[in-house]
C-alpha atoms as a PDB file:
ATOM      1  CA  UNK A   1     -29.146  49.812  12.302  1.00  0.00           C
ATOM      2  CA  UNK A   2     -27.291  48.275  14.969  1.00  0.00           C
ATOM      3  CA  UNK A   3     -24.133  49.346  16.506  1.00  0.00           C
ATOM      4  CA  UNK A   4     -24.691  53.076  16.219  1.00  0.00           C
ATOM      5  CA  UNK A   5     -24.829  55.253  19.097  1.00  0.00           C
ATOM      6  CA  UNK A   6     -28.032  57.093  20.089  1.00  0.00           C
ATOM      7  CA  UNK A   7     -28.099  61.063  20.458  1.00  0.00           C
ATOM      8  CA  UNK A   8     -27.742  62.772  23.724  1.00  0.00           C
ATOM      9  CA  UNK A   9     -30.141  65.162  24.672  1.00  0.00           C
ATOM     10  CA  UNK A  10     -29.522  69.455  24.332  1.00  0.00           C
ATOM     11  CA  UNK A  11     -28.642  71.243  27.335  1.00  0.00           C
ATOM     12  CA  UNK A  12     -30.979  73.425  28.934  1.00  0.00           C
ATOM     13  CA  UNK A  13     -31.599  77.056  30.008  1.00  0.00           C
ATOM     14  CA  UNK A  14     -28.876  77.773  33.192  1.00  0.00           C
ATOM     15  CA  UNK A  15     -30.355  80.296  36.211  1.00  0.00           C
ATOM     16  CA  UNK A  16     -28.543  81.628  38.957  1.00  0.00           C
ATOM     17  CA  UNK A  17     -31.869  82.076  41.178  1.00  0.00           C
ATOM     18  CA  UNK A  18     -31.319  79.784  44.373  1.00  0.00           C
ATOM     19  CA  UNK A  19     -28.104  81.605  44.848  1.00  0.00           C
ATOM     20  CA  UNK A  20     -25.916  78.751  42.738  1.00  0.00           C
ATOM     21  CA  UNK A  21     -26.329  78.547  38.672  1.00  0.00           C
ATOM     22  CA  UNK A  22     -28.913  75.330  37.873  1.00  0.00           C
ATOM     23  CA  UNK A  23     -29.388  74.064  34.485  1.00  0.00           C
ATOM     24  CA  UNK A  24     -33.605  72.992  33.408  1.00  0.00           C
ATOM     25  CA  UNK A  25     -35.125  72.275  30.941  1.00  0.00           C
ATOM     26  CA  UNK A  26     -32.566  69.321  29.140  1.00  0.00           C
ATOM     27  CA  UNK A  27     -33.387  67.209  26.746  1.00  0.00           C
ATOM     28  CA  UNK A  28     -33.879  62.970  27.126  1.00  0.00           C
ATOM     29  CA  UNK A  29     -31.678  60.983  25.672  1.00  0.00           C
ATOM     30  CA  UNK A  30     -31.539  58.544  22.791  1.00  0.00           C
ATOM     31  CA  UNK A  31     -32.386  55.013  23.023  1.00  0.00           C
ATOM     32  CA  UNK A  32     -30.522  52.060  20.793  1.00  0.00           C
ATOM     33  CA  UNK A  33     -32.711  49.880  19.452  1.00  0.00           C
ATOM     34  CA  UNK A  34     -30.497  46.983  18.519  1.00  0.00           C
ATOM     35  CA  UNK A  35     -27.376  48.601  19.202  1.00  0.00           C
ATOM     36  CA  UNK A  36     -24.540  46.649  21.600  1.00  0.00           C
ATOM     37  CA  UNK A  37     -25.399  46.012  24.934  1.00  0.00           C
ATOM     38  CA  UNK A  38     -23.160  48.811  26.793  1.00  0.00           C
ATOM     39  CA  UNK A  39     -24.562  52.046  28.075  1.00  0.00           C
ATOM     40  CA  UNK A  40     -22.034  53.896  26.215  1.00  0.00           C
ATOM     41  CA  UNK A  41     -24.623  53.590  23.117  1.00  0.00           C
ATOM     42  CA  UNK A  42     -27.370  54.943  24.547  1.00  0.00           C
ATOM     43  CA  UNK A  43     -27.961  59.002  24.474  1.00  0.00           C
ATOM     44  CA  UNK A  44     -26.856  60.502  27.873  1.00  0.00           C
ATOM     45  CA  UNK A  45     -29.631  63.174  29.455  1.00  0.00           C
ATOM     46  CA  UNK A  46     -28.965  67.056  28.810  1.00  0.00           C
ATOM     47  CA  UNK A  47     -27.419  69.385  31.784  1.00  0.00           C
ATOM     48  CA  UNK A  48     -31.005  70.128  33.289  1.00  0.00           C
ATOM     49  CA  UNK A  49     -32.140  66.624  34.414  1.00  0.00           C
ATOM     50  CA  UNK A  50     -32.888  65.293  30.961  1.00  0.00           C
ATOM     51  CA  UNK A  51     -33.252  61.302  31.217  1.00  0.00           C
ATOM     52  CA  UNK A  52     -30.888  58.939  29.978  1.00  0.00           C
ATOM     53  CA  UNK A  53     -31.768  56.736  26.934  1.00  0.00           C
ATOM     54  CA  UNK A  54     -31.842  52.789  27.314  1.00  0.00           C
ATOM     55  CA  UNK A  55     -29.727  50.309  24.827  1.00  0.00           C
ATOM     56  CA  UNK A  56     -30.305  46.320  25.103  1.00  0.00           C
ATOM     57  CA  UNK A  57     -28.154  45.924  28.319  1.00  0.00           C
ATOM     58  CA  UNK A  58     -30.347  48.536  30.165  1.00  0.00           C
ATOM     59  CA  UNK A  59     -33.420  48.677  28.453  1.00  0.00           C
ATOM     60  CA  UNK A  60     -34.945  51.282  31.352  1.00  0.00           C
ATOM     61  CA  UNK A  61     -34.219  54.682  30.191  1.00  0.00           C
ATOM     62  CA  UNK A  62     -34.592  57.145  32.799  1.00  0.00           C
ATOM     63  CA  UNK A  63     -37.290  59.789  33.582  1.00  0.00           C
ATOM     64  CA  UNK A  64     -36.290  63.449  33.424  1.00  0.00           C
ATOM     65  CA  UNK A  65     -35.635  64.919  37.001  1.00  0.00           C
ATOM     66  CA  UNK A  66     -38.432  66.232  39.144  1.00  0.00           C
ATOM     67  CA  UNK A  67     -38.270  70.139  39.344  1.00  0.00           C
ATOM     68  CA  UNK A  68     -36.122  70.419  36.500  1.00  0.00           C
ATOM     69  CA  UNK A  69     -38.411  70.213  33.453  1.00  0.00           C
ATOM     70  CA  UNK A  70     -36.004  67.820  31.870  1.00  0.00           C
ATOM     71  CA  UNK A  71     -37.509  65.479  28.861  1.00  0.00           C
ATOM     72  CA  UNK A  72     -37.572  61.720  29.646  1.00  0.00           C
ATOM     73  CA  UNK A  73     -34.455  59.389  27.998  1.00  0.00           C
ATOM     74  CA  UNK A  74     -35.784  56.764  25.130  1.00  0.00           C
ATOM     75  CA  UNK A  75     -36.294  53.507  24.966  1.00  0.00           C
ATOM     76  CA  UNK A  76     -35.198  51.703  21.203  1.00  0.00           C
ATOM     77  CA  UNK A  77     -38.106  50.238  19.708  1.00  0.00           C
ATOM     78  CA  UNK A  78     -37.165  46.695  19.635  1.00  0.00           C
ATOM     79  CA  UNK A  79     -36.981  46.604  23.509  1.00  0.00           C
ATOM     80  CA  UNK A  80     -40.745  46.265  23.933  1.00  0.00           C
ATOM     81  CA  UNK A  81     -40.685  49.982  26.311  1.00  0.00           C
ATOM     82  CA  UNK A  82     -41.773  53.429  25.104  1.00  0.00           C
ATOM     83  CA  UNK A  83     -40.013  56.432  26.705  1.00  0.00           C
ATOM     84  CA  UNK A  84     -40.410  57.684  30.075  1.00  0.00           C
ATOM     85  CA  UNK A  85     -41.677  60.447  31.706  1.00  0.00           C
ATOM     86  CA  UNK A  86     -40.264  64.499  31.637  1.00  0.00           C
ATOM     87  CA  UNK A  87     -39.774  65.457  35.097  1.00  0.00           C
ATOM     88  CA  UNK A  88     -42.203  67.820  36.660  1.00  0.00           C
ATOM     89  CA  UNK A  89     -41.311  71.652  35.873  1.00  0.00           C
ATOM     90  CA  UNK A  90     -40.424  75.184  38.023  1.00  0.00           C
ATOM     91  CA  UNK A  91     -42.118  78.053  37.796  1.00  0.00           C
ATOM     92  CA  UNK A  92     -39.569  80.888  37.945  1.00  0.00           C
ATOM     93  CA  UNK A  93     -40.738  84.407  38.694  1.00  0.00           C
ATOM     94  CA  UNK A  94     -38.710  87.264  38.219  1.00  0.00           C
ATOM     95  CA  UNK A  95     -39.554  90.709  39.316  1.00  0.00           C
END
């Protein structure tokens, strides 16, 4: 239905292991479908480069962040665009 406000994505897993604590692995946001046209609609990416969702003013969601893991935001169906990409993961190894 329009108007309502897409879902933001779930925060990740947080790591201390390049000496500073870094969030990966966060969810994409929610896209609008035929929601209002202002970003505050669309879901917002998790804390571990989770991609923000698109609405009908910014129908580009956003790709999760490179080297994060984070799951790609979503496009609303009505805007002709699927959702995007997860960003490429990290291998951590701890011994």
């Amino acid at each position: 239905a329009g108007g309502q406000t897409a879902g933001d994505g779930g925060v990740g897993k947080q790591y201390g292991i390049s000496g500073s604590q870094v969030y990966y692995a966060g969810g994409g946001g929610g896209g609008t479908t035929n929601g209002p046209s202002s970003s505050t609609h669309s879901g917002t990416g998790g804390q571990g480069g989770g991609g923000t969702g698109g609405n009908q003013g910014t129908p580009n969601a956003t790709a999760g962040t490179a080297n994060r893991g984070g799951g790609g935001g979503s496009n609303g169906e009505a805007l002709g665009q699927g959702s995007n990409p997860g960003g490429s993961g990290i291998v951590i190894v701890i011994y």
